[in-house]
N, C-alpha and C. Protein backbone atom coordinates (compact mmCIF):
# COMPACT_ATOMS: atom_id res chain seq x y z
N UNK A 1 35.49 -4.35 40.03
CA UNK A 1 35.65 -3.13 39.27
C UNK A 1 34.29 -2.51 39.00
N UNK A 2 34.24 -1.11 39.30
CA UNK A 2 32.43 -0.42 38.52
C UNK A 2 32.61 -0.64 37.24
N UNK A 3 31.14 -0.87 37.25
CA UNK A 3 30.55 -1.39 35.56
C UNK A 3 29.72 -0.42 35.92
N UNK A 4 29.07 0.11 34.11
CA UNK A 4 27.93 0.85 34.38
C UNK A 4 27.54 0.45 32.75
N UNK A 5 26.35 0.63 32.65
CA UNK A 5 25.40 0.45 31.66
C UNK A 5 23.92 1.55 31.08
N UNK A 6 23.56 1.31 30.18
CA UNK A 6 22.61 1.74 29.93
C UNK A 6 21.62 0.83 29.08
N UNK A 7 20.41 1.13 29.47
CA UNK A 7 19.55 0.07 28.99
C UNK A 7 18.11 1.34 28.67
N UNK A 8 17.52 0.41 27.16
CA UNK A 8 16.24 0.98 26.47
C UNK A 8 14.80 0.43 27.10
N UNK A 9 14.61 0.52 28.17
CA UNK A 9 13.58 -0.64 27.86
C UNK A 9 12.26 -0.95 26.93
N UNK A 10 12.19 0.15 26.47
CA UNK A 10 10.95 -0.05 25.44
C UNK A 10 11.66 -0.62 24.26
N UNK A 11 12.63 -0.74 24.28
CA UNK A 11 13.33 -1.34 23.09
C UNK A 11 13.85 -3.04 23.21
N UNK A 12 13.60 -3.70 24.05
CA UNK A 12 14.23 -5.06 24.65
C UNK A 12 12.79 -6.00 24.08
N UNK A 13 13.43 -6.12 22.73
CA UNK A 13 12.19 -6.48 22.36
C UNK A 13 12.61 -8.06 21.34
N UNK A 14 12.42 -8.99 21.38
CA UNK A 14 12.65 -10.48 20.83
C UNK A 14 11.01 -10.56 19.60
N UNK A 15 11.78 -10.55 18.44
CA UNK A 15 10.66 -10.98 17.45
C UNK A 15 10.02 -12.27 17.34
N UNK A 16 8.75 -12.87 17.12
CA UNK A 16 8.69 -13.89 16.75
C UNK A 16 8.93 -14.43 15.17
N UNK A 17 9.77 -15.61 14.87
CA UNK A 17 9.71 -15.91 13.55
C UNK A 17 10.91 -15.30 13.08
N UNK A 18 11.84 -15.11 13.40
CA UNK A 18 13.16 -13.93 13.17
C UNK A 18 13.86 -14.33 14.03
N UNK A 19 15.33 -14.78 12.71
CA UNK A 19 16.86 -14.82 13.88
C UNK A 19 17.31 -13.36 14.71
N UNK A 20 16.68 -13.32 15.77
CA UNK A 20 17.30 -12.03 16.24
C UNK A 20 18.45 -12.30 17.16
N UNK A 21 19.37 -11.08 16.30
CA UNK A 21 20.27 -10.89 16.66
C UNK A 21 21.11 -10.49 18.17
N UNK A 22 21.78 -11.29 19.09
CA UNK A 22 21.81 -11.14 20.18
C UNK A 22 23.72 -11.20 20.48
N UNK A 23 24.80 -10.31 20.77
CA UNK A 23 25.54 -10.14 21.40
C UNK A 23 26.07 -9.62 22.78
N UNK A 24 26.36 -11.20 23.67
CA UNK A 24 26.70 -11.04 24.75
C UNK A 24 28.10 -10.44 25.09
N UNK A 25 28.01 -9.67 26.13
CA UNK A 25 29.40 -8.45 26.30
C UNK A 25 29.76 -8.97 28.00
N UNK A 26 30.54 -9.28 28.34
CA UNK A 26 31.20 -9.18 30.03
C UNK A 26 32.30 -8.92 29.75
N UNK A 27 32.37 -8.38 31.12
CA UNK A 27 33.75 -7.75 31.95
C UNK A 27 34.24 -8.51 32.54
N UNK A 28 35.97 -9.26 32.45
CA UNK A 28 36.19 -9.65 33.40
C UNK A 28 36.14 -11.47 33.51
N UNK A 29 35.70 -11.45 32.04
CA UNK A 29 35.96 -13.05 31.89
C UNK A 29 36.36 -13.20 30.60
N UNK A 30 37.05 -14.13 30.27
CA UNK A 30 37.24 -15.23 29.05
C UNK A 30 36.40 -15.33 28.15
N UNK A 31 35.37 -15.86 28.47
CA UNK A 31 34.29 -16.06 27.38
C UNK A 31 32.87 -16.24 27.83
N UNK A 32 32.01 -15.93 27.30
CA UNK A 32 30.58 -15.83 27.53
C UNK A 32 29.63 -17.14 26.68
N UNK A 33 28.47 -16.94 27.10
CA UNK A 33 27.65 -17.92 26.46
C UNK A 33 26.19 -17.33 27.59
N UNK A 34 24.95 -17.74 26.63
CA UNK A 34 23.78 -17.44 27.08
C UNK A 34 22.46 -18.43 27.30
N UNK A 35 22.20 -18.65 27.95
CA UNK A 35 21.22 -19.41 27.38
C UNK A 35 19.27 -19.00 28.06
N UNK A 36 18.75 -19.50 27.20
CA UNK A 36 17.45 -18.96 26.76
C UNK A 36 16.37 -19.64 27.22
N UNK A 37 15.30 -18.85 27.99
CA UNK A 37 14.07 -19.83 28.31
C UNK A 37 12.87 -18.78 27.75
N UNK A 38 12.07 -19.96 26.61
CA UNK A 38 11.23 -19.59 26.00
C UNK A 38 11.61 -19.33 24.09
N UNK A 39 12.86 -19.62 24.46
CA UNK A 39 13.40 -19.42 22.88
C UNK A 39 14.56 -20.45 22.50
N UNK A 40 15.32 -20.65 21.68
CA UNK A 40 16.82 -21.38 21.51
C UNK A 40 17.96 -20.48 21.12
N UNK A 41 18.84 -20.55 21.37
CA UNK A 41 19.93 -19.94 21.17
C UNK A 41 20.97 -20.51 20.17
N UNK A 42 21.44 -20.50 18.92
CA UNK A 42 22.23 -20.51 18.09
C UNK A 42 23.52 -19.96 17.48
N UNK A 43 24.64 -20.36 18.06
CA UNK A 43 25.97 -19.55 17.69
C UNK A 43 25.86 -19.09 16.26
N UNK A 44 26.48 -17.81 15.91
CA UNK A 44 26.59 -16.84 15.08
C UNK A 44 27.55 -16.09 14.58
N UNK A 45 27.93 -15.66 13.82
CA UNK A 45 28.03 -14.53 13.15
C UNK A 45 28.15 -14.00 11.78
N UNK A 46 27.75 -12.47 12.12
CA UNK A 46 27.46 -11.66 10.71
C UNK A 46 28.25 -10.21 10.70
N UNK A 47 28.17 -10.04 9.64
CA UNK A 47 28.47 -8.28 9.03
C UNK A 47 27.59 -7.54 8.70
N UNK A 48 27.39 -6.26 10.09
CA UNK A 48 26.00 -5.63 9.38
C UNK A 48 26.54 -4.49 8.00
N UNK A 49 25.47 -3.63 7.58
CA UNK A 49 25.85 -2.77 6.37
C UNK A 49 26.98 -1.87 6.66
N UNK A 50 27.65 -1.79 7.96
CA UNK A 50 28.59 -0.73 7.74
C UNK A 50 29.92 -1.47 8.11
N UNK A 51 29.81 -2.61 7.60
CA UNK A 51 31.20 -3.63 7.17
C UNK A 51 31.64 -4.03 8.87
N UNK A 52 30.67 -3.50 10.24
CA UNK A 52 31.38 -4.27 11.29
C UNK A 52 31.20 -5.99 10.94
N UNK A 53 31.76 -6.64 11.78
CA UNK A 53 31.37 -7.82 12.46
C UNK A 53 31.28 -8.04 13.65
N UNK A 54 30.28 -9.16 13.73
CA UNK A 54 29.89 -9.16 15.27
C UNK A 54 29.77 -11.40 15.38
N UNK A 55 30.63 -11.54 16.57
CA UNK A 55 30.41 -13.38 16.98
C UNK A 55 28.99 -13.12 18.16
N UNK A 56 27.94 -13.94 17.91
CA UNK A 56 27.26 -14.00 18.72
C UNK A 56 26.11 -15.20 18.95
N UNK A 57 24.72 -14.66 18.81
CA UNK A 57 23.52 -15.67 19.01
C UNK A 57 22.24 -15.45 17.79
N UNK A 58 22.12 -15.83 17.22
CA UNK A 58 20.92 -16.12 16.63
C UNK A 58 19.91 -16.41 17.50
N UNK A 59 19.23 -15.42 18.50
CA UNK A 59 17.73 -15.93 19.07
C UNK A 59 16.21 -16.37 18.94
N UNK A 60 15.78 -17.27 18.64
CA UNK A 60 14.51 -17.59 18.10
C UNK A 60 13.48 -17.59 19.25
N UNK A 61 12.66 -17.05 19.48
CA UNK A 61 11.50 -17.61 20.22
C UNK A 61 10.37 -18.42 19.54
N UNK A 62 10.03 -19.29 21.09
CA UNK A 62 9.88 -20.76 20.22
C UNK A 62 8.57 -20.60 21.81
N UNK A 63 7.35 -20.82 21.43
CA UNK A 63 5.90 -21.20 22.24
C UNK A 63 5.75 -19.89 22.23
N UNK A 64 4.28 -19.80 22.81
CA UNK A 64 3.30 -18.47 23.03
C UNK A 64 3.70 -17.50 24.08
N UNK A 65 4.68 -16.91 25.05
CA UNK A 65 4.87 -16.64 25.60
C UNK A 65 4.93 -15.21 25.31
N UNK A 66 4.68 -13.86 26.14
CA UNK A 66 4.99 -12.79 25.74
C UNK A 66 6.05 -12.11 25.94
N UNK A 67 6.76 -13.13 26.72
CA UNK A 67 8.20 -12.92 27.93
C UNK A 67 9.55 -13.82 27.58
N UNK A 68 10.49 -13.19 27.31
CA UNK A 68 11.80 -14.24 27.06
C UNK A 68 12.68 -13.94 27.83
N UNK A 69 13.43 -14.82 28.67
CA UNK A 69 14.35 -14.22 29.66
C UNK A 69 15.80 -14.92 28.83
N UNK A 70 17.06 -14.24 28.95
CA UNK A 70 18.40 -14.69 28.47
C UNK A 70 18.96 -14.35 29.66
N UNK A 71 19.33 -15.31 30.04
CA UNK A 71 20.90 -15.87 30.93
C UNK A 71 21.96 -15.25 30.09
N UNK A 72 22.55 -14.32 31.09
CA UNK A 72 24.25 -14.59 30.19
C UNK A 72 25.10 -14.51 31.55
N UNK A 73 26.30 -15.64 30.81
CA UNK A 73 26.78 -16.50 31.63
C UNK A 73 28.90 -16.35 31.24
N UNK A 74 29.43 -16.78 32.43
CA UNK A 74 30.98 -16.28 31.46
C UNK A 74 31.57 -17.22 32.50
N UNK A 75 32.92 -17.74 31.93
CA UNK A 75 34.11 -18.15 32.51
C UNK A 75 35.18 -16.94 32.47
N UNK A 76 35.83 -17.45 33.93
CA UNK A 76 36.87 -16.56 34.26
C UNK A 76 38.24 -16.90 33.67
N UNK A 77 39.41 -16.54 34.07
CA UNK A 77 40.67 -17.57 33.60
C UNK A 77 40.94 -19.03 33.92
N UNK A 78 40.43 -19.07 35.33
CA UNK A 78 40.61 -20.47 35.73
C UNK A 78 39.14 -21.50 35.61
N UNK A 79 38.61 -21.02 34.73
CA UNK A 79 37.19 -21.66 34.52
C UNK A 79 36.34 -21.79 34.91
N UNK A 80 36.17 -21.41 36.10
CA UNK A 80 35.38 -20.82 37.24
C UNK A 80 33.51 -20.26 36.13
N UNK A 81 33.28 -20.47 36.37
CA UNK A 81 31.42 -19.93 35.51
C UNK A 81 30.94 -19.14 36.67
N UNK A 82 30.29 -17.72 36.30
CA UNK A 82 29.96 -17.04 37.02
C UNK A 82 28.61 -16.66 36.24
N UNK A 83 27.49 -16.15 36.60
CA UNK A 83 26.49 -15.38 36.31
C UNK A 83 26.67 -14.31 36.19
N UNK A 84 26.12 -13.50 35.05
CA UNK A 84 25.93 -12.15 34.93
C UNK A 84 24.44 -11.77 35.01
N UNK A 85 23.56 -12.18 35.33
CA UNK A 85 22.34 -11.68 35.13
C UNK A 85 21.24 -12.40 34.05
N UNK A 86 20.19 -12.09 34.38
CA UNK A 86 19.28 -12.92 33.67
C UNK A 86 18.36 -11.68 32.95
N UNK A 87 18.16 -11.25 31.68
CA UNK A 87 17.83 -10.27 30.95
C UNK A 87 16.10 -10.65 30.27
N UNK A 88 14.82 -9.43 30.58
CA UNK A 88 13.69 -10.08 30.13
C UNK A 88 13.65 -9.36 29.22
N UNK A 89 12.84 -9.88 27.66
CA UNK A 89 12.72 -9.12 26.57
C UNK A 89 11.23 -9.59 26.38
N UNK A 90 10.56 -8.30 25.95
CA UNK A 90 9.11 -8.86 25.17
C UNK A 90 9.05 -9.43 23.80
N UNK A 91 8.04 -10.19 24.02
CA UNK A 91 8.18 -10.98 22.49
C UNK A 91 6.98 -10.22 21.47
N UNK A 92 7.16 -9.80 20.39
CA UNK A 92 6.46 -9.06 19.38
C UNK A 92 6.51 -10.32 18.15
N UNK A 93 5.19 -10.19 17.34
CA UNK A 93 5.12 -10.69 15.55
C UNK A 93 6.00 -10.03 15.23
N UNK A 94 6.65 -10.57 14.07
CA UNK A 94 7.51 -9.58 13.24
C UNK A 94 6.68 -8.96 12.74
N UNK A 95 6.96 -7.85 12.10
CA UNK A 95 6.23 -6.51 11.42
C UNK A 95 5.88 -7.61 10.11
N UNK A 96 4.54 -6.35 9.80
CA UNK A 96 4.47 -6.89 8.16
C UNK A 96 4.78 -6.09 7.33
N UNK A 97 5.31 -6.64 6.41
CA UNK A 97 5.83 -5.65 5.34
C UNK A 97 4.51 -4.89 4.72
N UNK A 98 4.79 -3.71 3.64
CA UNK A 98 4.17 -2.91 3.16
C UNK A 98 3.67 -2.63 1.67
N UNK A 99 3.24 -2.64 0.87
CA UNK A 99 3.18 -2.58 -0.33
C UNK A 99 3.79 -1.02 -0.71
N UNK A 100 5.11 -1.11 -1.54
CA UNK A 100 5.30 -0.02 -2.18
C UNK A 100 5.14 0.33 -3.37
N UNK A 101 4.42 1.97 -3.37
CA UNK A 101 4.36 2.75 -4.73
C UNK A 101 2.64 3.32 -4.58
N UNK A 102 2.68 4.17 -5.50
CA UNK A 102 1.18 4.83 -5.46
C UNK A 102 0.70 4.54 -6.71
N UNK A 103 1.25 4.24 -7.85
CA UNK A 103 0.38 4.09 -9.34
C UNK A 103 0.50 3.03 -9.83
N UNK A 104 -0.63 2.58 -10.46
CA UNK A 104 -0.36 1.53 -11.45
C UNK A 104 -0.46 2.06 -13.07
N UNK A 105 0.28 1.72 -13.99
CA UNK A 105 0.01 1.95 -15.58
C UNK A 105 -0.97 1.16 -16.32
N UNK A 106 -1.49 1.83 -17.09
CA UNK A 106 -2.78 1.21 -18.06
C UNK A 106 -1.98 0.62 -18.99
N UNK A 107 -0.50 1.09 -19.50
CA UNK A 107 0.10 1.01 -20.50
C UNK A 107 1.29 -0.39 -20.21
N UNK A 108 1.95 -0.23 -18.74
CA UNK A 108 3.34 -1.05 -18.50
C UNK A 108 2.85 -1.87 -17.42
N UNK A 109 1.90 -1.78 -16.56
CA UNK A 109 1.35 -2.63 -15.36
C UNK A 109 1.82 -2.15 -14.15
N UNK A 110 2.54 -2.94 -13.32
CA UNK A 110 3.08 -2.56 -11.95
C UNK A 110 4.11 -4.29 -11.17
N UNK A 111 4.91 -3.44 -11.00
CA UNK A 111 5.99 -4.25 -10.39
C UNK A 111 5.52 -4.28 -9.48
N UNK A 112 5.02 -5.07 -8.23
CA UNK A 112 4.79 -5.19 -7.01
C UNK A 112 6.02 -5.65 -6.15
N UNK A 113 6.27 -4.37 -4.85
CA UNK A 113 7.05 -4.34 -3.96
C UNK A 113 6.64 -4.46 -3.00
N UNK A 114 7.24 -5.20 -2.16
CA UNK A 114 6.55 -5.14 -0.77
C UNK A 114 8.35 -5.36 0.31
N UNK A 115 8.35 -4.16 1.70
CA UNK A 115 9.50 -4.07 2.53
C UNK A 115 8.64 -3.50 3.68
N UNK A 116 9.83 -3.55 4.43
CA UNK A 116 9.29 -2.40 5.84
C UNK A 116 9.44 -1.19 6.09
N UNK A 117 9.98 -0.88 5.00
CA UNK A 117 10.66 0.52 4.72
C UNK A 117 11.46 1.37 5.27
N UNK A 118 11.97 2.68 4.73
CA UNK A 118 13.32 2.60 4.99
C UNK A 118 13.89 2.98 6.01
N UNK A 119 12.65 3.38 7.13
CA UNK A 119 13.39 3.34 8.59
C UNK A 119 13.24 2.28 8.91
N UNK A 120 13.31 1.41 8.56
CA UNK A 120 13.08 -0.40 9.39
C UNK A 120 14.64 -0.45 9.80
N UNK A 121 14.79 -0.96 11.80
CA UNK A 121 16.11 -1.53 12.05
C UNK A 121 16.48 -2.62 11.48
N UNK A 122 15.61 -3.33 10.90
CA UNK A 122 16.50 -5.09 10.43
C UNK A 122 16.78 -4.60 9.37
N UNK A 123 17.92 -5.81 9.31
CA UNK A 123 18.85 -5.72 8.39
C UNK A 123 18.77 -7.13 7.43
N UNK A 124 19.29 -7.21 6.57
CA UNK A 124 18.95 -8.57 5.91
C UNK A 124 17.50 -9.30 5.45
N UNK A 125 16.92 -8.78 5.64
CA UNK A 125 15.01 -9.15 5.66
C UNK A 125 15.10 -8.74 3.68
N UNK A 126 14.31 -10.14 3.24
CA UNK A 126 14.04 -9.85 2.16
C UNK A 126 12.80 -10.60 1.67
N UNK A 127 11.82 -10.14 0.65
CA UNK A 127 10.87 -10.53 0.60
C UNK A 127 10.48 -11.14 -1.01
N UNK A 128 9.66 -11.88 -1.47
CA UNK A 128 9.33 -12.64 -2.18
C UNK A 128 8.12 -12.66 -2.80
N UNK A 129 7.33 -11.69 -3.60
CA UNK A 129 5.80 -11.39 -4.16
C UNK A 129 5.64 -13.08 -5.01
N UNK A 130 4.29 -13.28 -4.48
CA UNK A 130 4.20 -14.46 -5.17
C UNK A 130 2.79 -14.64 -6.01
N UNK A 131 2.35 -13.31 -5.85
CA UNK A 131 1.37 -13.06 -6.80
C UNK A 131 0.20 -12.27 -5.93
N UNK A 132 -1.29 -11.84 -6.37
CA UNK A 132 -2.15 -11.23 -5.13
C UNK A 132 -3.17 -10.91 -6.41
N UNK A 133 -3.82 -9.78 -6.42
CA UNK A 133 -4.91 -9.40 -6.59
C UNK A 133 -5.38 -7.77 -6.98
N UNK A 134 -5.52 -7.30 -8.43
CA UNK A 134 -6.10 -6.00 -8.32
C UNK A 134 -7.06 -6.01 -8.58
N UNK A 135 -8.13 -5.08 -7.86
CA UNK A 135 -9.53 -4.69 -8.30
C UNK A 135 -10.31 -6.16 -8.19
N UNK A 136 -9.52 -7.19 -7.38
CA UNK A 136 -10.18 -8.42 -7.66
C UNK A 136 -10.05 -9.52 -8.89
N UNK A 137 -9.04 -9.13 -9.77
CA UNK A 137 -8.30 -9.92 -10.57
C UNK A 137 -7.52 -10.21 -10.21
N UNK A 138 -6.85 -11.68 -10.79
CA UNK A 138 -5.93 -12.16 -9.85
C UNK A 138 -4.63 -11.92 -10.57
N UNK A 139 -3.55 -12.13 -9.76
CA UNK A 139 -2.26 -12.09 -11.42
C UNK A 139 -1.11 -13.25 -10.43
N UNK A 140 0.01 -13.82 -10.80
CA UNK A 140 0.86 -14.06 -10.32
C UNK A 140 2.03 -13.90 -10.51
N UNK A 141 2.40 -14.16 -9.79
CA UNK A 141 4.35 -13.49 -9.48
C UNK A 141 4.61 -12.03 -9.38
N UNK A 142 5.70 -11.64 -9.62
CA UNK A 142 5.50 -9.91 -9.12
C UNK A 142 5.26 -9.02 -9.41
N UNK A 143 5.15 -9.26 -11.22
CA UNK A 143 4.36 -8.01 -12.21
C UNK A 143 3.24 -8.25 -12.38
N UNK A 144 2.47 -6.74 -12.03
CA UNK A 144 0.64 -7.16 -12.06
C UNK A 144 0.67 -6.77 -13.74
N UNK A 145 0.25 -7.73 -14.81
CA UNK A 145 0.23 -6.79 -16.50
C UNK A 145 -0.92 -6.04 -16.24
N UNK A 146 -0.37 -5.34 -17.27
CA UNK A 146 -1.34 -3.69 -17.80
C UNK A 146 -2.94 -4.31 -18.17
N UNK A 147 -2.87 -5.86 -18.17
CA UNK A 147 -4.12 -6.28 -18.70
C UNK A 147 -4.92 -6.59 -17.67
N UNK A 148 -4.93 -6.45 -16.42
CA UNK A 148 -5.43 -6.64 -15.45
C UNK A 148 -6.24 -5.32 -15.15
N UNK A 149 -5.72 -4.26 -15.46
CA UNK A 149 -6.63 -3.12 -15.43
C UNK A 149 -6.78 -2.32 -16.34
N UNK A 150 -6.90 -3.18 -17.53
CA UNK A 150 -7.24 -2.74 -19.07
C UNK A 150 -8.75 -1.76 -18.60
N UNK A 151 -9.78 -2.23 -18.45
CA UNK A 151 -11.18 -1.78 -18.61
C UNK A 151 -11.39 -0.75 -17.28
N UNK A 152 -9.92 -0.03 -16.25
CA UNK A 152 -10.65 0.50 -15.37
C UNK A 152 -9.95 1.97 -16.16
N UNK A 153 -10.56 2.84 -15.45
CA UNK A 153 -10.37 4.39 -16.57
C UNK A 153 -9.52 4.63 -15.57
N UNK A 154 -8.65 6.00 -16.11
CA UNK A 154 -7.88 6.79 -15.64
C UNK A 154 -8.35 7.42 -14.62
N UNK A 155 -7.09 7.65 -13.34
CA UNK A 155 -7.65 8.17 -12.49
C UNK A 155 -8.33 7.69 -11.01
N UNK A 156 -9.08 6.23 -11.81
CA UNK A 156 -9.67 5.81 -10.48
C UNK A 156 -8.38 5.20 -9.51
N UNK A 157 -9.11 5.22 -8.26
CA UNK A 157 -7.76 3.98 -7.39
C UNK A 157 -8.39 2.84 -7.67
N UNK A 158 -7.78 1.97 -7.17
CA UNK A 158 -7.75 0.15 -7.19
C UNK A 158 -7.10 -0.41 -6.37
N UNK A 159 -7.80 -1.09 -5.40
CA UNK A 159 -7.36 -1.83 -4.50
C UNK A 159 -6.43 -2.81 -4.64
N UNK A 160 -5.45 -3.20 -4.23
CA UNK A 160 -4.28 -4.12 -4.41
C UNK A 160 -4.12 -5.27 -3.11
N UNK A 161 -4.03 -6.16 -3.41
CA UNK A 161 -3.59 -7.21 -2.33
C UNK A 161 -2.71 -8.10 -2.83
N UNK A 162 -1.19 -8.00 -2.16
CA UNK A 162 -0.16 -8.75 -2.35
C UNK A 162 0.16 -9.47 -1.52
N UNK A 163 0.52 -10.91 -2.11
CA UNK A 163 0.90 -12.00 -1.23
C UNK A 163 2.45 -11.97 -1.20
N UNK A 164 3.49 -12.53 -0.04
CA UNK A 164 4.51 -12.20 -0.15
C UNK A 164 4.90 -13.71 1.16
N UNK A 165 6.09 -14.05 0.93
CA UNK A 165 6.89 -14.43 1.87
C UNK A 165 8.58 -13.54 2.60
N UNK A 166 8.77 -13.93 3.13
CA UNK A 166 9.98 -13.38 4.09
C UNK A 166 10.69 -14.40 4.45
N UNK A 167 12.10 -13.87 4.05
CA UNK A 167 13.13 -15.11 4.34
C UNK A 167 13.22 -15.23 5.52
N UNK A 168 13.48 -16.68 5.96
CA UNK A 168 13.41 -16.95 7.08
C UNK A 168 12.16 -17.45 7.82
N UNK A 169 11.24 -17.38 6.76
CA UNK A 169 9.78 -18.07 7.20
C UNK A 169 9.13 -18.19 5.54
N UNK A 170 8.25 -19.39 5.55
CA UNK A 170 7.87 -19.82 4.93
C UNK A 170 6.31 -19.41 4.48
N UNK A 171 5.62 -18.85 5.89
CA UNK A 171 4.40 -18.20 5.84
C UNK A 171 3.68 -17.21 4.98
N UNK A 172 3.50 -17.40 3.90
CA UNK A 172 2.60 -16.54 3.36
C UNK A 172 1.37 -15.35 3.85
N UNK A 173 2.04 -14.03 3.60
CA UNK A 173 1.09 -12.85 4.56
C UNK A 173 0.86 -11.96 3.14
N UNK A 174 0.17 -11.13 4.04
CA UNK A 174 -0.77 -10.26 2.83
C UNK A 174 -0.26 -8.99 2.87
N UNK A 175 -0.09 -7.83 1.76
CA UNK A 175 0.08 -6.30 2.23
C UNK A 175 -0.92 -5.92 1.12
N UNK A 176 -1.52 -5.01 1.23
CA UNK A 176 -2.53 -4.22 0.98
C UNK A 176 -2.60 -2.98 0.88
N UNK A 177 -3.23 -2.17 -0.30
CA UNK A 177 -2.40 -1.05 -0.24
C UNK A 177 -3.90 -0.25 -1.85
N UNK A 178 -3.82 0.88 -2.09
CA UNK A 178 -4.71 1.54 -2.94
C UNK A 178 -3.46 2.33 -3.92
N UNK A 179 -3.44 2.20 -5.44
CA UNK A 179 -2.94 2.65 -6.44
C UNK A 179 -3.91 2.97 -7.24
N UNK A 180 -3.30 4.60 -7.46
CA UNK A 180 -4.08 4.80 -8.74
C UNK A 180 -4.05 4.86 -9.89
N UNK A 181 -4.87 4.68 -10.71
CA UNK A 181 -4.70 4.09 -12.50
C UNK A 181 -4.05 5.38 -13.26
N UNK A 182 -2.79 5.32 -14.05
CA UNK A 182 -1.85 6.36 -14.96
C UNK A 182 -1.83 5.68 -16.01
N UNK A 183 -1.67 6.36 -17.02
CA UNK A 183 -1.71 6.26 -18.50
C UNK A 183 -0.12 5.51 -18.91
């Protein structure tokens, strides 16, 4: 039977450090399955924000490679295993998140946020401030207090450095970012 497809390729892209999300589709068989060189493959499934669901793969890439190829693979009715093709994706760091907001208060301090913001495609990514640095004072956990930049005047900026983790990894990374001092 014609099949036809469309494919992104600047978009075939496998994160490092991130379950990425992978659903295999054939025509014409029973059931599918994939398997992975340069990464592992993990049965799945989830509900993204607009209440679908999807059965699939949790893909991890796993060594230094910049290249991940996925096999996907299917049985017919009579069990027969056929190949569908072998698919290459580039492997990218996951993004780093961002420090959000522009002010800090002399009076209430600053909640420190850190995301990828709000055009980011992932879904589920959540992050964890575990303390960082203004003006070179240190503070911890996710409210910087107002006493940390008691002695700087109104007006000036102040450099910020927040430490953060991301579910799904344990790694501690930095976002960095300039706020300026409000009453």
């Amino acid at each position: 039977k014609a099949q036809g497809s469309i494919s992104l390729p600047e978009m075939s892209v496998l994160y490092k450090g991130w379950n990425n999300k992978v659903v295999p589709v054939v025509a014409g068989a029973v059931s599918s399955s994939i398997s992975v060189n340069g990464g592992s493959a993990t049965k799945a499934s989830w509900t993204d924000a607009d209440g679908n669901r999807y059965d699939g793969y949790y893909v991890t890439v796993t060594g230094a490679s910049k290249f991940v190829t996925i096999a996907l693979n299917g049985k017919d009715k009579d069990g027969k295993s056929k190949s569908f093709g072998t698919f290459k994706y580039k492997v990218k760091p996951f993004p780093k998140a961002q420090l959000q907001g522009t002010t800090i208060s002399k009076t209430t301090g600053f909640k420190a946020v850190v995301s990828l913001g709000p055009d980011s495609p992932f879904t589920g990514v959540t992050f964890k401030v575990v303390g960082g640095n203004v003006d070179d004072v240190p503070f911890n956990g996710t409210v910087v207090p107002a006493s940390v930049i008691s002695k700087v005047r109104i007006g000036k900026k102040v450099p910020v450095e927040v430490s953060y983790t991301r579910n799904g990894s344990n790694k501690v990374e930095i976002a960095t970012g300039v706020l300026k001092v409000v009453n």
